[in-house]
C-alpha atoms as a PDB file:
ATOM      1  CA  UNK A   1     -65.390  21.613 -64.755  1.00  0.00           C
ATOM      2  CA  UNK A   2     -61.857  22.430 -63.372  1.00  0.00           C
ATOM      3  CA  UNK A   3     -61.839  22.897 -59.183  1.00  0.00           C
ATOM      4  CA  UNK A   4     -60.806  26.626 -59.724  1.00  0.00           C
ATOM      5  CA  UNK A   5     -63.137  27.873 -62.190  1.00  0.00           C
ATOM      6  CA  UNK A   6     -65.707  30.888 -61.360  1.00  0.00           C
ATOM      7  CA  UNK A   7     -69.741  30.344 -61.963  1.00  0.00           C
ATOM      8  CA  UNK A   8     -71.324  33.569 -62.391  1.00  0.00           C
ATOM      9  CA  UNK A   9     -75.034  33.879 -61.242  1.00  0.00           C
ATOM     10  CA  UNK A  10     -77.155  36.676 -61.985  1.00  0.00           C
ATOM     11  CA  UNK A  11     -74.089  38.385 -62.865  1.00  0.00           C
ATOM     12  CA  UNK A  12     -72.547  37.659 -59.597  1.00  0.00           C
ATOM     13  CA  UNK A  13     -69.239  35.501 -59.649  1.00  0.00           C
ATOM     14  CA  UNK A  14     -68.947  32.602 -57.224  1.00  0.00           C
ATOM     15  CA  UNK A  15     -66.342  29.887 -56.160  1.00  0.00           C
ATOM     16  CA  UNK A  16     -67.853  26.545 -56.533  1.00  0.00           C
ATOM     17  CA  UNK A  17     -67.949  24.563 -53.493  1.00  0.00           C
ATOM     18  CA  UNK A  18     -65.866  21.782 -53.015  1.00  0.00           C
ATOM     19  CA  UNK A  19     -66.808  18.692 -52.372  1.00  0.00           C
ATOM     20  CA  UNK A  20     -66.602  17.094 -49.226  1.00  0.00           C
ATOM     21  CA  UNK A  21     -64.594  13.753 -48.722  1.00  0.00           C
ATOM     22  CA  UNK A  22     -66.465  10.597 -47.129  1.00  0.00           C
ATOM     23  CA  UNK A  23     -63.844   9.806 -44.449  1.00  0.00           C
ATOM     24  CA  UNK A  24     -65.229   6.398 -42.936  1.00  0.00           C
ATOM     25  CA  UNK A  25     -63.957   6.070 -39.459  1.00  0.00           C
ATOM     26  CA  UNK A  26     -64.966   1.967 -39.012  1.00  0.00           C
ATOM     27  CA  UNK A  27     -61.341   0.798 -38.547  1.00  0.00           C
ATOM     28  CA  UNK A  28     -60.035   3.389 -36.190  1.00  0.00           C
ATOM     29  CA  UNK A  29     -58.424   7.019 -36.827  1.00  0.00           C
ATOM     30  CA  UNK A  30     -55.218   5.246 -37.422  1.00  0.00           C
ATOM     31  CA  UNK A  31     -55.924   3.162 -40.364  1.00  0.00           C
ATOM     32  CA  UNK A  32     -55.331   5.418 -42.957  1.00  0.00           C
ATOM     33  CA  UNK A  33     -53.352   8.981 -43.590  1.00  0.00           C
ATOM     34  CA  UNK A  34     -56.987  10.166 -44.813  1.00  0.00           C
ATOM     35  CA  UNK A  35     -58.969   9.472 -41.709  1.00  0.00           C
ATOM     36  CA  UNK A  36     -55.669  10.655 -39.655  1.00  0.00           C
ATOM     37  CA  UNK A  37     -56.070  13.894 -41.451  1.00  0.00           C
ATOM     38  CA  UNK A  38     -59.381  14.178 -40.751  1.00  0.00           C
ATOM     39  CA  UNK A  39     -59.124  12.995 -37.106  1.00  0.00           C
ATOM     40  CA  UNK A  40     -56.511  15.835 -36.754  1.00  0.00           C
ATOM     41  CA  UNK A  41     -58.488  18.649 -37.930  1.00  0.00           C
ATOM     42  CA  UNK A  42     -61.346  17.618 -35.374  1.00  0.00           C
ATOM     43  CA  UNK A  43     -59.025  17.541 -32.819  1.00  0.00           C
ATOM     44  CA  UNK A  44     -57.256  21.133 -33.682  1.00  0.00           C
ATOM     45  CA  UNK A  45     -61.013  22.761 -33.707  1.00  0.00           C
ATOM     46  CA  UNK A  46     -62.752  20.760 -30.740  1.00  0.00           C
ATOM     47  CA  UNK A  47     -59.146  21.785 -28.676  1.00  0.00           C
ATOM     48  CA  UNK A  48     -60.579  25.353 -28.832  1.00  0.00           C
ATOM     49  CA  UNK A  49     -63.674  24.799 -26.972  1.00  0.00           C
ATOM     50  CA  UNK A  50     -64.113  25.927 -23.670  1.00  0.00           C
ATOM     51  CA  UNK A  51     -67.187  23.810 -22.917  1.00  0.00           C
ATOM     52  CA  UNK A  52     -65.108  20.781 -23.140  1.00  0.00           C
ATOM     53  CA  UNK A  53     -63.450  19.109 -19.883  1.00  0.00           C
ATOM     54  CA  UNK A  54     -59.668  21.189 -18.959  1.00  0.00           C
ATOM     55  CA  UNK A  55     -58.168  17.533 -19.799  1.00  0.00           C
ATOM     56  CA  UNK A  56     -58.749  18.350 -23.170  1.00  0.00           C
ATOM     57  CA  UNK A  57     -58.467  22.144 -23.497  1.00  0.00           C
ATOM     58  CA  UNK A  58     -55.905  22.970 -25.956  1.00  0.00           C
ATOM     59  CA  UNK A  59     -54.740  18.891 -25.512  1.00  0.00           C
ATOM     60  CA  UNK A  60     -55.148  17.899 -29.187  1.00  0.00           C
ATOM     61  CA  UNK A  61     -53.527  14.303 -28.250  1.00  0.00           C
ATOM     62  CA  UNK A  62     -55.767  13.744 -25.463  1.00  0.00           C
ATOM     63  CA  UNK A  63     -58.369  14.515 -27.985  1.00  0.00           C
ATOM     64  CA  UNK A  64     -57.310  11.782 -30.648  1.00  0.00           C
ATOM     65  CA  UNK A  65     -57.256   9.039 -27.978  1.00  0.00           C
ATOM     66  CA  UNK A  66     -60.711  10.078 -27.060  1.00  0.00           C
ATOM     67  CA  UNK A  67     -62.024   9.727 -30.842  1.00  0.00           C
ATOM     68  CA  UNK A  68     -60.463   6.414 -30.945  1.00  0.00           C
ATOM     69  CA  UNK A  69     -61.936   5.499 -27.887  1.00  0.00           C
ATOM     70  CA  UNK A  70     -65.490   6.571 -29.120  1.00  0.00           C
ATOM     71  CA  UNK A  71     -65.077   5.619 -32.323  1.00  0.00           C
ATOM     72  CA  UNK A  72     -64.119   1.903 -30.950  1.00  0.00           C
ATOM     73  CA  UNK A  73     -67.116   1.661 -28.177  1.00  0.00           C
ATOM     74  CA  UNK A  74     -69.400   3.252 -30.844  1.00  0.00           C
ATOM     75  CA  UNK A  75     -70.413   5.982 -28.378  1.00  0.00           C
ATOM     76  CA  UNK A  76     -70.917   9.758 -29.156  1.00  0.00           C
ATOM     77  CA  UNK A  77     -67.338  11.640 -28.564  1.00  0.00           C
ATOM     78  CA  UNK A  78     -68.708  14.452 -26.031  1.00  0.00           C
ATOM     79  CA  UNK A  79     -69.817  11.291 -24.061  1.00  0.00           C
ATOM     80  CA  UNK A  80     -66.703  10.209 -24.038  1.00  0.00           C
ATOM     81  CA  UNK A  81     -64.686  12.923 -22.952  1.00  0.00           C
ATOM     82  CA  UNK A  82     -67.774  14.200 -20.552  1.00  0.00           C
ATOM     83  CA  UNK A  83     -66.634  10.565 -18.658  1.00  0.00           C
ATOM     84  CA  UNK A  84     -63.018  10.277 -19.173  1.00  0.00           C
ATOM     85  CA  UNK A  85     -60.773  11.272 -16.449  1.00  0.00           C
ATOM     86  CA  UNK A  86     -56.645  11.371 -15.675  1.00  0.00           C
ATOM     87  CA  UNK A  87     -56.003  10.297 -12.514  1.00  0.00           C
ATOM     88  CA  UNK A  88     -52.324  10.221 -11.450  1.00  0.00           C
ATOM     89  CA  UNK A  89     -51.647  10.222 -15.746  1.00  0.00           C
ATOM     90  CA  UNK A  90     -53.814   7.521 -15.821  1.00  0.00           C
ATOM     91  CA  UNK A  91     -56.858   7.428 -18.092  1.00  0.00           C
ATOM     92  CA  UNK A  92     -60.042   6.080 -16.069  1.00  0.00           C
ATOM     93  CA  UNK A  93     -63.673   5.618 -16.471  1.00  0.00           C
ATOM     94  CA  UNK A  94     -66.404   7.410 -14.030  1.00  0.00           C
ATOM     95  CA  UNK A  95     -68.136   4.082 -11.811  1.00  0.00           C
ATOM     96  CA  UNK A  96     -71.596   5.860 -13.001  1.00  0.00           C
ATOM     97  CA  UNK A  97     -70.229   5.764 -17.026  1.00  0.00           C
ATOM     98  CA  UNK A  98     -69.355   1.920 -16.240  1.00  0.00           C
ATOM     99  CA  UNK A  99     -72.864   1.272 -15.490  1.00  0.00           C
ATOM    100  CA  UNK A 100     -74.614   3.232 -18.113  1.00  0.00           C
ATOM    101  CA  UNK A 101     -72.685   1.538 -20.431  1.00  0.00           C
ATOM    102  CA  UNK A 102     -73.338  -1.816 -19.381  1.00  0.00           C
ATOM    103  CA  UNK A 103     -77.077  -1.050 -19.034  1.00  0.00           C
ATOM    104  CA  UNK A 104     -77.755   1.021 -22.338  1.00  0.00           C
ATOM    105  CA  UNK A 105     -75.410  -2.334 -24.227  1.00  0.00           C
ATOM    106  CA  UNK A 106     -78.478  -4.665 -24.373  1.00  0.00           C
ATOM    107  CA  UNK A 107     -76.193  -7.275 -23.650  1.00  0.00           C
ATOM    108  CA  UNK A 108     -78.128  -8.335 -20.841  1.00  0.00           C
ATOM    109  CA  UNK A 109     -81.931  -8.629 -20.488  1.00  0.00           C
ATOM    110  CA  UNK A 110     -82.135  -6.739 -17.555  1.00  0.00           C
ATOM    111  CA  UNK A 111     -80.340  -3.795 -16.221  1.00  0.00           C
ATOM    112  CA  UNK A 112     -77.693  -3.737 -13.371  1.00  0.00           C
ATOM    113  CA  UNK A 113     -78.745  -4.340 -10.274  1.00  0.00           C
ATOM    114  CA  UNK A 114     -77.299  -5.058  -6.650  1.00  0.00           C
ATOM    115  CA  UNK A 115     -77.713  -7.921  -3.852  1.00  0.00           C
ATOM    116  CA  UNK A 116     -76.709  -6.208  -0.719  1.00  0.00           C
ATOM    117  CA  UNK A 117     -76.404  -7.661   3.142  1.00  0.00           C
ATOM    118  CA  UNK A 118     -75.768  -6.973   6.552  1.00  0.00           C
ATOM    119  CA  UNK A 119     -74.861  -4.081   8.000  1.00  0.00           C
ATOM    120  CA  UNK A 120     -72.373  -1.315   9.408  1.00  0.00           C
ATOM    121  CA  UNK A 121     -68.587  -3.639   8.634  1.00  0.00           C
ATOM    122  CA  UNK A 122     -70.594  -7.121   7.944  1.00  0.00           C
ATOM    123  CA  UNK A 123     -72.413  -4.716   4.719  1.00  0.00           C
ATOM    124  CA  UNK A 124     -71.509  -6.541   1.390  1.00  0.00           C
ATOM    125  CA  UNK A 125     -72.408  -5.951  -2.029  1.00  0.00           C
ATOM    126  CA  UNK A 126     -72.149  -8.155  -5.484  1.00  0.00           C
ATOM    127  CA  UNK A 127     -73.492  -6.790  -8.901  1.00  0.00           C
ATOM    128  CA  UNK A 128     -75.628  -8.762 -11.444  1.00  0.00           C
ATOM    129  CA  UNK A 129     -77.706  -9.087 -14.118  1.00  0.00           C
ATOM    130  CA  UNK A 130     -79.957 -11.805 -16.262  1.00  0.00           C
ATOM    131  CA  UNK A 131     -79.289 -12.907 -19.593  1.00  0.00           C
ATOM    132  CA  UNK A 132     -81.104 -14.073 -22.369  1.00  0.00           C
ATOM    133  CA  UNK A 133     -81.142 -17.630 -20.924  1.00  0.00           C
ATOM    134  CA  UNK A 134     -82.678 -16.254 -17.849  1.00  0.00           C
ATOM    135  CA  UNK A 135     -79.539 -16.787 -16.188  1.00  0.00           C
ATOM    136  CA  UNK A 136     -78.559 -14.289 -13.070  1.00  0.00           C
ATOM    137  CA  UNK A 137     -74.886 -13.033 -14.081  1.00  0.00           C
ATOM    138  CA  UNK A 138     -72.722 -11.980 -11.225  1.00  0.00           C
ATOM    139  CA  UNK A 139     -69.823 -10.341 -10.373  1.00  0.00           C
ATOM    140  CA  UNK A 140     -67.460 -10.085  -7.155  1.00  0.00           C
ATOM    141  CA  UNK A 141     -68.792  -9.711  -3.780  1.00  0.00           C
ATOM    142  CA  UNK A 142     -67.237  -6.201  -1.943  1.00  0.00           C
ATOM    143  CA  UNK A 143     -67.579  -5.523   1.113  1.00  0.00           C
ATOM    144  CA  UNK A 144     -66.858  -3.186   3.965  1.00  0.00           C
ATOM    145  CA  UNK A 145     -64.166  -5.201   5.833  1.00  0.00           C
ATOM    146  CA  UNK A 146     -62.164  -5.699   2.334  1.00  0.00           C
ATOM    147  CA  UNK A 147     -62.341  -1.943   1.735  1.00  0.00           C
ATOM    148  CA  UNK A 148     -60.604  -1.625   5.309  1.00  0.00           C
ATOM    149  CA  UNK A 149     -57.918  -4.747   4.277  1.00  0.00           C
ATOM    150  CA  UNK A 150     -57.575  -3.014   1.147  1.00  0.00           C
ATOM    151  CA  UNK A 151     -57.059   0.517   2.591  1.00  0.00           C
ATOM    152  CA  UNK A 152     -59.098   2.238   0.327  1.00  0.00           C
ATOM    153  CA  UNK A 153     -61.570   3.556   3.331  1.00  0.00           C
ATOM    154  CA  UNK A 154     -58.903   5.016   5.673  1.00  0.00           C
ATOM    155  CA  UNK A 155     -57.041   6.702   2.811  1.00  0.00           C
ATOM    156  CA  UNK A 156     -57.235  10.299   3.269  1.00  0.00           C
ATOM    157  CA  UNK A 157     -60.142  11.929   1.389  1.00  0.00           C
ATOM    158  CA  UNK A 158     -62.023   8.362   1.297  1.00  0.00           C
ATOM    159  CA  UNK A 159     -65.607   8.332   0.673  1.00  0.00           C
ATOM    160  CA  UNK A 160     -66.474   5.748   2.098  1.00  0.00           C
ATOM    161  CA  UNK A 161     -66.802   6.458   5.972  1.00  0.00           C
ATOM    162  CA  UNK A 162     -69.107   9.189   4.214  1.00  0.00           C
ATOM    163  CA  UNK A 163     -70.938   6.756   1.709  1.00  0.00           C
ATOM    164  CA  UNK A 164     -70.559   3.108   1.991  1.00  0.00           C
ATOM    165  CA  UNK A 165     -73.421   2.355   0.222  1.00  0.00           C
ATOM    166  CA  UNK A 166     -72.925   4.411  -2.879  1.00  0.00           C
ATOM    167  CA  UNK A 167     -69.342   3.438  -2.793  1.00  0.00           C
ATOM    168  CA  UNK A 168     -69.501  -0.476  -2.418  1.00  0.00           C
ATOM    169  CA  UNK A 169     -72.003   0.125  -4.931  1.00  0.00           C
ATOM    170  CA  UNK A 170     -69.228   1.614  -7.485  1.00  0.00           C
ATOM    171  CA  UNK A 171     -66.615  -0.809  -6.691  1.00  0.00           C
ATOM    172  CA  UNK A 172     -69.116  -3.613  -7.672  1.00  0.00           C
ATOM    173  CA  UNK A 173     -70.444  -2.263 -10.636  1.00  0.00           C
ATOM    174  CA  UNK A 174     -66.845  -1.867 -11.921  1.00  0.00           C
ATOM    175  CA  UNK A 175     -65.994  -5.223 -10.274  1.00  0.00           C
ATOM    176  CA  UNK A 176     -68.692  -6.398 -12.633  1.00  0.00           C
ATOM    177  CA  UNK A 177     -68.106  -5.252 -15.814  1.00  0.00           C
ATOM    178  CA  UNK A 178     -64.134  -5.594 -15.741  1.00  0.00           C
ATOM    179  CA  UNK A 179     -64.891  -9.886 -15.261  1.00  0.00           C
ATOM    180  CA  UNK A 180     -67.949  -9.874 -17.320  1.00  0.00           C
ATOM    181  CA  UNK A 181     -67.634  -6.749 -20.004  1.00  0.00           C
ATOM    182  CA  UNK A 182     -64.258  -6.293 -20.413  1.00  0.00           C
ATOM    183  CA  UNK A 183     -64.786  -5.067 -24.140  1.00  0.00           C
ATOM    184  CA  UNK A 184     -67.376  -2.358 -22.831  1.00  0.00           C
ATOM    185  CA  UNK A 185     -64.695  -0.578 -20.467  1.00  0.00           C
ATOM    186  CA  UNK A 186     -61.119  -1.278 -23.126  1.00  0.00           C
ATOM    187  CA  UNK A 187     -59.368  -2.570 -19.585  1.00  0.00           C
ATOM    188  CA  UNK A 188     -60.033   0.651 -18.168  1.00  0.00           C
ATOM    189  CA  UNK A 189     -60.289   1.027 -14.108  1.00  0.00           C
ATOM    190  CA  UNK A 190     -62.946   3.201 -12.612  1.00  0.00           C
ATOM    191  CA  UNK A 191     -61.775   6.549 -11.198  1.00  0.00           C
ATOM    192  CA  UNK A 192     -62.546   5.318  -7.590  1.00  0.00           C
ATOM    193  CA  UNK A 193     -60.590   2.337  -7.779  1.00  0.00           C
ATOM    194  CA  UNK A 194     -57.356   4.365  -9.313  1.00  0.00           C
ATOM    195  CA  UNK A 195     -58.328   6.954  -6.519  1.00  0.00           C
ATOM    196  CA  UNK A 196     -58.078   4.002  -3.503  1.00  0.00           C
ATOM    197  CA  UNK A 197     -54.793   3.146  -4.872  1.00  0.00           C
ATOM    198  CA  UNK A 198     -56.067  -0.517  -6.907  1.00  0.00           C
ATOM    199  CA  UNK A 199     -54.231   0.223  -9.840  1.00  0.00           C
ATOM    200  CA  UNK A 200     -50.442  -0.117  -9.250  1.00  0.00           C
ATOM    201  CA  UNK A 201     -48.457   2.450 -10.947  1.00  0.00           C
ATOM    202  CA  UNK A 202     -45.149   4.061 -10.607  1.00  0.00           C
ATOM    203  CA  UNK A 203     -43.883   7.432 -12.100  1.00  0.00           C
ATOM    204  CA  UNK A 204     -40.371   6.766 -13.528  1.00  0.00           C
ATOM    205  CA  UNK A 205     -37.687  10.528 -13.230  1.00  0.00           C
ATOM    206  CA  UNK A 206     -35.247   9.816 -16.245  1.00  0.00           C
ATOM    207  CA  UNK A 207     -32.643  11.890 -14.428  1.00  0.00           C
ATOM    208  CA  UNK A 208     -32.728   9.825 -11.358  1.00  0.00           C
ATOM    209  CA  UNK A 209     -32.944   6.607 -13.425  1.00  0.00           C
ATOM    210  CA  UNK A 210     -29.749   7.696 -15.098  1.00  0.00           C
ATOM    211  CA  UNK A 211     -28.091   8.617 -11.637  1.00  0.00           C
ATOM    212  CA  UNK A 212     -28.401   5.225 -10.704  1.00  0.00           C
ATOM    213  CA  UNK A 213     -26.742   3.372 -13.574  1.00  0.00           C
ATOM    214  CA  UNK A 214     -23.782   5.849 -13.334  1.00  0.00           C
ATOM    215  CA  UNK A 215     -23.209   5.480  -9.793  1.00  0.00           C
ATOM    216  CA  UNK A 216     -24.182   1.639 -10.350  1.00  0.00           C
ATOM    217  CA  UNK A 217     -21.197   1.676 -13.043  1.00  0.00           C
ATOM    218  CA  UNK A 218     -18.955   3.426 -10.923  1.00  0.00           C
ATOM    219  CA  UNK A 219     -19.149   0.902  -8.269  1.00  0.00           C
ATOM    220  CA  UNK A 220     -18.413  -2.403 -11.003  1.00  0.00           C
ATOM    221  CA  UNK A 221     -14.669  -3.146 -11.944  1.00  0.00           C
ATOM    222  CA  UNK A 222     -13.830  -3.777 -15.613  1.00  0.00           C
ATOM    223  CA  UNK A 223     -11.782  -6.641 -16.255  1.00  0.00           C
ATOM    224  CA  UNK A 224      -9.172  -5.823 -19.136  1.00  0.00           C
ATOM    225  CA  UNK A 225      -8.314  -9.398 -20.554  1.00  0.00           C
ATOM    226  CA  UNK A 226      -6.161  -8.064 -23.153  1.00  0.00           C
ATOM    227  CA  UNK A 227      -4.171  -6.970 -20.584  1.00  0.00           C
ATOM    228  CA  UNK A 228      -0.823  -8.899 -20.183  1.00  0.00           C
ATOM    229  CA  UNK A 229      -0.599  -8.754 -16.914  1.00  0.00           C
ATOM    230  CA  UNK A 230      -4.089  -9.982 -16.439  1.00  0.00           C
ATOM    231  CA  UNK A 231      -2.798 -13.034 -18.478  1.00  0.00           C
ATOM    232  CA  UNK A 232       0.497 -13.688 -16.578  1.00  0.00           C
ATOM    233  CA  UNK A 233      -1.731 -13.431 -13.115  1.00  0.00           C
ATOM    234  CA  UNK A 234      -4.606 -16.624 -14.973  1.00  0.00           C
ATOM    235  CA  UNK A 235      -1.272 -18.640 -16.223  1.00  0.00           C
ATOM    236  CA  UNK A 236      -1.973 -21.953 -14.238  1.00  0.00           C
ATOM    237  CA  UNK A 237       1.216 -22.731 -12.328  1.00  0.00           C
ATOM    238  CA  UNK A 238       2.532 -25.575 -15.013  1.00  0.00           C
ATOM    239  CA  UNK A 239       2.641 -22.896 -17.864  1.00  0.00           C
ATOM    240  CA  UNK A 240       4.768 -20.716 -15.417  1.00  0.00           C
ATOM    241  CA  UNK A 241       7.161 -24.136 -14.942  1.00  0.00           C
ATOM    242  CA  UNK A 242       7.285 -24.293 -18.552  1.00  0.00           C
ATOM    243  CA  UNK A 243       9.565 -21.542 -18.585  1.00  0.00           C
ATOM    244  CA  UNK A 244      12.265 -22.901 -16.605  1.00  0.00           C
ATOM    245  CA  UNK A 245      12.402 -26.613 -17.475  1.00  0.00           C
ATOM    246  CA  UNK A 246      14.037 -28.337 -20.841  1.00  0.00           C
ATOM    247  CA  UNK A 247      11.627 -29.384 -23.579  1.00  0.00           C
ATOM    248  CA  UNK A 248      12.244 -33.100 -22.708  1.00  0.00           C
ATOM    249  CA  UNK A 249      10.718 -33.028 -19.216  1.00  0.00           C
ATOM    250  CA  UNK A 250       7.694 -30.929 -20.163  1.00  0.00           C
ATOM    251  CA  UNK A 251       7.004 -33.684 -22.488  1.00  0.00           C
ATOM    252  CA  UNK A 252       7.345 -36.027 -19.943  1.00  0.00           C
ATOM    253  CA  UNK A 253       5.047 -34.080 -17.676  1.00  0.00           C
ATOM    254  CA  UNK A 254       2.614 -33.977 -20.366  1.00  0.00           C
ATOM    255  CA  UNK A 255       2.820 -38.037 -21.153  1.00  0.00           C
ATOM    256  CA  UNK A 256       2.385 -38.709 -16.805  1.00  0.00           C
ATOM    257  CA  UNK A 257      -1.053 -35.927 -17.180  1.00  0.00           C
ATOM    258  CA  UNK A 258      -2.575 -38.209 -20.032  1.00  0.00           C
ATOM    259  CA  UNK A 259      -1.636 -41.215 -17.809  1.00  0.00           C
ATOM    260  CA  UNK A 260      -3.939 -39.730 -15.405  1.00  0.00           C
ATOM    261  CA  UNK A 261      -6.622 -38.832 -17.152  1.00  0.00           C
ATOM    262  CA  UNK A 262      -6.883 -41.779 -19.117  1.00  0.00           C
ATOM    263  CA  UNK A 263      -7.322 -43.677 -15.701  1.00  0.00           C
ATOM    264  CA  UNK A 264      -9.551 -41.779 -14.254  1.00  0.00           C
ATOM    265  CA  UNK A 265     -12.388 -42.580 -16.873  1.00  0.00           C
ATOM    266  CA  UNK A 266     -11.953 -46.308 -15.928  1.00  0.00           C
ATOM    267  CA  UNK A 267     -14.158 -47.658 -13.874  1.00  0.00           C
ATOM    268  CA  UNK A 268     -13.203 -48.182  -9.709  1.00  0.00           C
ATOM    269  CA  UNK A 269     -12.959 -51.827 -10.057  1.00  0.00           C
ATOM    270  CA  UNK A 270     -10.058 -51.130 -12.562  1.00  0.00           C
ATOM    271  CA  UNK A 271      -7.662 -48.533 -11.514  1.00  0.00           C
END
């Protein structure tokens, strides 16, 4: 039957449907122009949505690295996005996301859970877990008096004067899965660590960048070696002498230089 033929039904003429394409997503959105095409479309559609977070409101790109991201962790998309936040143009994970994934994984026999001790700036806090084997997984200690090293609980709008608990918590759970799940999170830091200033980054301004090379450039001095004045100034003095003495005596200047060099490769005990 061709694609654009009618069917008529009780006298009633109708397009046929066409028939969906089975676009399998296993090897990324990027594998193939077909699952590109696809990926595309979702984005364009889901862009509309207003229920969706304002990252990714009319952001059709943010929305393709999001259904990659899914589509690798094998997570639903709204998930995804729901749990996905920019901070300082950096991409990072919610601390609670970190946890749920590590606990819904089954990679572990028992959920995350947390050794704290002490008190007030002696408080410290290490994630951990038991495997199969029945052996207790852990990750870094944290505690109080590194967050005050680190500056991340005097820097302004800190949580953790306000919550230490709940926030030594985070930074351990993180702490946790970036040593011990590192495929869960894709490298990605938790939005309180990129928040406390962990993550080094740096925003580059083109204009400025290019400022500096030209004024950098400005300040260099370009050597013209074609220049024959350049070349009379590097003539080693003998070459000037050349010009002024007979042919016979530069030879016999040359002959007394080969002298020379000739003994200086002898060894001391024979010059």
């Amino acid at each position: 039957m061709a694609e654009n033929s009618i069917i008529v039904e009780n006298g009633v003429e109708k397009k046929p449907r066409r028939e969906l394409k089975n676009i399998s997503f296993n090897d990324g959105i990027f594998s193939g122009s077909d699952q590109f095409s696809a990926a595309m479309k979702m984005a364009m559609y889901l862009s509309k949505s207003t229920i969706i977070p304002k990252e990714f409101q009319g952001n059709e790109g943010n929305i393709l690295i999001a259904l990659e991201m899914s589509n690798r962790l094998g997570v639903g998309l709204m998930m995804v996005m729901q749990n996905l936040y920019v901070v300082n143009g950096r991409p990072s994970w919610s601390s609670q996301y970190i946890i749920a994934m590590i606990n819904s994984s089954k990679k572990y026999k028992t959920e995350l859970q947390y050794h704290m001790e002490g008190t007030g700036d002696d408080l410290s806090c290490y994630a951990y877990a038991e495997d199969y084997s029945g052996h207790e997984v852990k990750g870094p200690t944290i505690t109080i008096e590194m967050s005050k090293k680190e500056g991340w609980y005097g820097k302004n709008g800190s949580k953790w004067p306000n919550m230490p608990e709940i926030m030594i918590k985070y930074r351990a759970a993180s702490s946790f899965g970036r040593i011990n799940c590192p495929d869960m999170i894709m490298g990605i830091y938790s939005t309180e660590e990129v928040v406390d200033g962990m993550v080094d980054y740096q925003i580059l301004n083109p204009e400025e960048s290019v400022k500096q090379e030209i004024e950098s450039n400005a300040n260099s001095q370009t050597l013209d070696f074609d220049n024959t004045d350049n070349k009379k100034e590097a003539m080693p003095e003998k070459d000037k002498i050349k010009d002024k003495i007979t042919p016979e005596e530069i030879k016999a200047i040359e002959e007394a230089e080969l002298e020379t060099e000739q003994d200086d490769d002898l060894p001391d005990f024979m010059k």
